[in-house]
Every structure is written in structure tokens, then in C-alpha cells.
Protein backbone atom coordinates (compact mmCIF):
# COMPACT_ATOMS: atom_id res chain seq x y z
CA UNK A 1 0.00 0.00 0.00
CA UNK A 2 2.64 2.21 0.95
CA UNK A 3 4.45 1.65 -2.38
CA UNK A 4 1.76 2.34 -4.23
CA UNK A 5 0.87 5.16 -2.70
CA UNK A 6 4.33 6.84 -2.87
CA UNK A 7 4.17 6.06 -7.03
CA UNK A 8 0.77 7.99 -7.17
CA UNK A 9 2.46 11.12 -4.97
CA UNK A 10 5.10 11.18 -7.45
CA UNK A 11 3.03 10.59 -10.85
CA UNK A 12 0.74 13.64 -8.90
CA UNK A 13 3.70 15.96 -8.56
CA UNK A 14 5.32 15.18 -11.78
CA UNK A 15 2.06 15.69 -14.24
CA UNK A 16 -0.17 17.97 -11.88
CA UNK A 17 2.42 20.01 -9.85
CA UNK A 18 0.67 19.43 -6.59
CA UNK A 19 3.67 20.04 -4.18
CA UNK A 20 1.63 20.29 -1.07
CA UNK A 21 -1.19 18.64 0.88
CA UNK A 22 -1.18 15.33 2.82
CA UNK A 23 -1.57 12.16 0.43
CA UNK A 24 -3.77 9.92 2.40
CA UNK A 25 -6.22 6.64 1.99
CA UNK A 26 -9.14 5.32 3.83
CA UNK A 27 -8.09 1.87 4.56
CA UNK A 28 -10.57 -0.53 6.30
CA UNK A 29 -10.08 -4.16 7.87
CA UNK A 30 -13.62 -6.01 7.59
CA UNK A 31 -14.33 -8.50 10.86
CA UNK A 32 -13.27 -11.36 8.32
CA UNK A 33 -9.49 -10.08 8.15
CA UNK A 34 -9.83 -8.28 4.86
CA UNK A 35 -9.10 -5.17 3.71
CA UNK A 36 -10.90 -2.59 1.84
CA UNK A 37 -9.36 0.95 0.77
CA UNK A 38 -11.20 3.96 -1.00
CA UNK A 39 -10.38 7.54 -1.60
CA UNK A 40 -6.73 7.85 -2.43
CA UNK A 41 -5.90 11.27 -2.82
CA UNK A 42 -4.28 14.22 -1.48
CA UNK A 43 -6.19 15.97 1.18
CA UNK A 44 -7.11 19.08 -0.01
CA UNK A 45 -10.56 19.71 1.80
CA UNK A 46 -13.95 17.68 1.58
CA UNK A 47 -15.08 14.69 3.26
CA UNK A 48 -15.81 10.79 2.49
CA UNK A 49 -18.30 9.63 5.52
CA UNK A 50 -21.05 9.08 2.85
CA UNK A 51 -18.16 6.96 0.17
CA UNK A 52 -17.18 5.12 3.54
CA UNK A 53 -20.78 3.51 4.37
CA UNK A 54 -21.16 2.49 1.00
CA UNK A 55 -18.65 0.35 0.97
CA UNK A 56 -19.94 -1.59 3.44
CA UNK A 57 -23.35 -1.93 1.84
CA UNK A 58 -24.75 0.47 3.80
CA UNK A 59 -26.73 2.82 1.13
CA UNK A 60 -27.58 6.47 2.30
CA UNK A 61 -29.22 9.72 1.06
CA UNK A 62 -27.09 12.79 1.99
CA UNK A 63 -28.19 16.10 2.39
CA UNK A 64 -27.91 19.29 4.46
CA UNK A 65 -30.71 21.01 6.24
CA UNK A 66 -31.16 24.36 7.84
CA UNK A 67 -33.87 24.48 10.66
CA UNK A 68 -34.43 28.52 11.62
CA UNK A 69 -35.70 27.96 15.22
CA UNK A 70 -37.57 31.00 14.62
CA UNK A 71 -39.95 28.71 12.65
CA UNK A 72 -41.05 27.25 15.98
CA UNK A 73 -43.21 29.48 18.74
CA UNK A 74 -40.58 29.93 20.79
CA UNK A 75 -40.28 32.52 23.81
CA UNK A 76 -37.42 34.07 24.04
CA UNK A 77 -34.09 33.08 22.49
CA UNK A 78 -31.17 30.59 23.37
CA UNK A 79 -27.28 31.35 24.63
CA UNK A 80 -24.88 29.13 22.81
CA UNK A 81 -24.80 26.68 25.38
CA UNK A 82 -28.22 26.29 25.30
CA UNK A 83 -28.27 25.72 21.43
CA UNK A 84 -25.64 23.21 22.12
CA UNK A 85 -27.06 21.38 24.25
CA UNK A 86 -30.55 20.91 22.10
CA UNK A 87 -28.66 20.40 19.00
CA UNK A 88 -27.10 17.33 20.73
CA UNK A 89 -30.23 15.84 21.98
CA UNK A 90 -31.76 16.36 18.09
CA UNK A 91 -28.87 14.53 17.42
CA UNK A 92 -29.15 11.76 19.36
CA UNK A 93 -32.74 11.31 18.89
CA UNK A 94 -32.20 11.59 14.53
CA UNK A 95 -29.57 8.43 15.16
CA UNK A 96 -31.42 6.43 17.86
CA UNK A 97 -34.83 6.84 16.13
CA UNK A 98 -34.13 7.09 12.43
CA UNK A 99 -30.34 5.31 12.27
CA UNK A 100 -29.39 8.78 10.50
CA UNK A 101 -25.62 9.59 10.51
CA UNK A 102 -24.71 12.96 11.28
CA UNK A 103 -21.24 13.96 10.14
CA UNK A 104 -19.15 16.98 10.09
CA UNK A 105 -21.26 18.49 13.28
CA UNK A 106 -20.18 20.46 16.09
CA UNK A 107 -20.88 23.77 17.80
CA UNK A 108 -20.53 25.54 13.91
CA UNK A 109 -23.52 23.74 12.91
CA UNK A 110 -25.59 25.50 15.82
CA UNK A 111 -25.48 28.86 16.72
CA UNK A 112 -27.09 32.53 15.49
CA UNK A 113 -27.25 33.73 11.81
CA UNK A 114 -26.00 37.67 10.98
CA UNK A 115 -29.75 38.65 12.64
CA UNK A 116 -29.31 36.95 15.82
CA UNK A 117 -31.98 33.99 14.55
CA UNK A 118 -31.29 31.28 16.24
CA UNK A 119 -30.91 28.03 13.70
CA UNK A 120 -29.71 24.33 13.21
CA UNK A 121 -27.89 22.93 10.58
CA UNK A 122 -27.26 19.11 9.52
CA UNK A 123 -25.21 16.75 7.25
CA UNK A 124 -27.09 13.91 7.28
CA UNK A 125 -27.06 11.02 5.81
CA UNK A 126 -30.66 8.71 6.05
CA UNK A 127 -31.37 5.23 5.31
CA UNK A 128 -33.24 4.80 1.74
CA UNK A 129 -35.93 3.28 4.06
CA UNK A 130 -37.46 6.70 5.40
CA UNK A 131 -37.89 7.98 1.74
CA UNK A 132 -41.12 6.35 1.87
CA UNK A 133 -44.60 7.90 1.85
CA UNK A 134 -47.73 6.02 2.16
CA UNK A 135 -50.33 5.31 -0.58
CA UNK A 136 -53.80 5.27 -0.29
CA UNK A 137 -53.74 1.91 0.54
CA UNK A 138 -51.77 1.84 3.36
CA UNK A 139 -48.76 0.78 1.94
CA UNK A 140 -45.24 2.22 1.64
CA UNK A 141 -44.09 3.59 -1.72
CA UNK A 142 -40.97 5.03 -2.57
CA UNK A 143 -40.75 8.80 -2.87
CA UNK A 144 -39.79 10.34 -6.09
CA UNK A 145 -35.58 11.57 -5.62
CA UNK A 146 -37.21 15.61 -5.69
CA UNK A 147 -38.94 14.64 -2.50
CA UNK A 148 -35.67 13.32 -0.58
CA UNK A 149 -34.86 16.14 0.46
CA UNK A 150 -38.24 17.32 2.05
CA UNK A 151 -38.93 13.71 3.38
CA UNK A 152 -35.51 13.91 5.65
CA UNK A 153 -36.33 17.78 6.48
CA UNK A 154 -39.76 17.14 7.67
CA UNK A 155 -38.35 14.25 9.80
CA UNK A 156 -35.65 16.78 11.47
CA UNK A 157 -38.59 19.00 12.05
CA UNK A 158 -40.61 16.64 13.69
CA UNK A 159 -37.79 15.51 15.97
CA UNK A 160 -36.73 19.09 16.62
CA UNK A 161 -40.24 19.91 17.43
CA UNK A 162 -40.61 16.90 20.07
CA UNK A 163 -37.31 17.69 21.60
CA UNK A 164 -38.32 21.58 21.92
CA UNK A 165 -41.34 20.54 23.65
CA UNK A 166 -39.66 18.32 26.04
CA UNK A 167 -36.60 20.79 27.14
């Protein structure tokens, strides 16, 4: 691996001129001893969460999605900490409930916009399972790909709203 990666650093250099940046791998040992690797390159910004899970047969939708709290009747406003804190428990209750992966989150993702609004915002990635909608039958249909996106925000909603009402 090492080899190999050391020939692709100096192909890189040679043909692109990228003389900077760290060259790194994702390199994964399954439970039954082998190994998998993905997304050789040299780090230069982004992220690979989503590439990761696939890998593993684990399929995922991934989106981002801004809740203004001022959508919400809320009295009053939060301090950081407090915004924190009920990001966190949105969190947890988006993974626990829904098995959704939250990645590159932390305090950035909560916090005030240039008005003072408070607001929440998540990289998620759901399980293809949730993009479901009922017919009028009573069965589970797929929802068309333009209504991903709504499906997983009205989910994030609906948990934000539960764990507003329960702070």
C-alpha cells in the first residue's frame, strides 16, 4: 500500500504540480481479516463519511438542512450553550430513532445567523428506508428523488419539534 501510494504522490507531482497537501487513503479491515481501501488522494478539503458507508453496503441519502428555530413558537431566544445542548439531543434522537448519521457536526452547525436567529444545521445522511410515503392503501411507496430532500427535512422537524417541547 505504501508503495503504491508513494508512485501515485510522485506521478501527482510530476504531471499535476501538486507540491503540497497530505496524500492519504481510507483503509478498512472487515471483521473477516480483509481489507478494503477507498479515496486515495491528497487531502485538499472535503469529506468521504457518505463513500465510507457504501462500501460496506450500507446505502444512504445525503443532504444538508437548515432548521431557523424562529420557525417554531418559541419565547425568548437561546445562549450558545443552550443551542448546544438541544442540537445534541436532536442529534441523538435523529440516530437512535431514524439510524441517520450525522457527520461533520459540532458547535458551527448550531449557533445565530448575521440577525441573531437562532438556527440548526445538519449533514445527514438517512437510510433509503425513510424515503417512503404512504399510498392510499396503506402501503409504503418510494418517494420520487425531488422529494428526498423534504422527506428527511420534515423528519428533522418533527424531531426538533418533540425535543423543543420536552426541554
Amino acid at each position: 500500500m505504501f508503495q503504491t501510494y508513494s508512485l501515485m504522490v510522485a506521478f501527482e507531482a510530476s504531471e499535476f504540480g501538486y507540491q503540497n497537501g497530505i496524500y492519504a487513503g481510507d483503509l478498512f479491515i472487515t471483521k473477516d481479516g480483509r481489507h478494503k481501501q477507498r479515496d486515495w488522494n491528497i487531502r485538499r478539503g472535503g469529506r468521504s463519511s457518505p463513500e465510507s458507508l457504501v462500501i460496506f453496503g450500507m446505502p444512504n441519502y445525503e443532504t444538508k438542512v437548515t432548521i431557523p428555530l424562529s420557525d417554531f413558537n418559541l419565547n425568548g431566544r437561546f445562549n450558545n450553550i443552550e443551542l448546544f445542548r438541544l442540537y445534541t439531543k436532536i442529534c441523538s434522537q435523529l440516530s437512535s430513532d431514524y439510524g441517520m448519521y450525522l457527520f461533520s457536526t459540532g458547535l458551527g452547525y448550531c449557533g445565530k445567523d448575521d440577525e441573531e436567529n437562532d438556527y440548526f444545521k445538519f449533514n445527514i445522511l438517512t437510510h433509503p428506508k425513510w424515503l417512503v410515503e404512504m399510498d392510499r392503501n396503506g402501503q409504503k411507496q418510494k418517494l420520487p428523488r425531488s422529494e428526498h430532500r423534504n422527506k428527511v427535512t420534515e423528519i428533522i422537524r418533527n424531531v426538533t419539534k418533540k425535543v423543543l417541547e420536552n426541554k
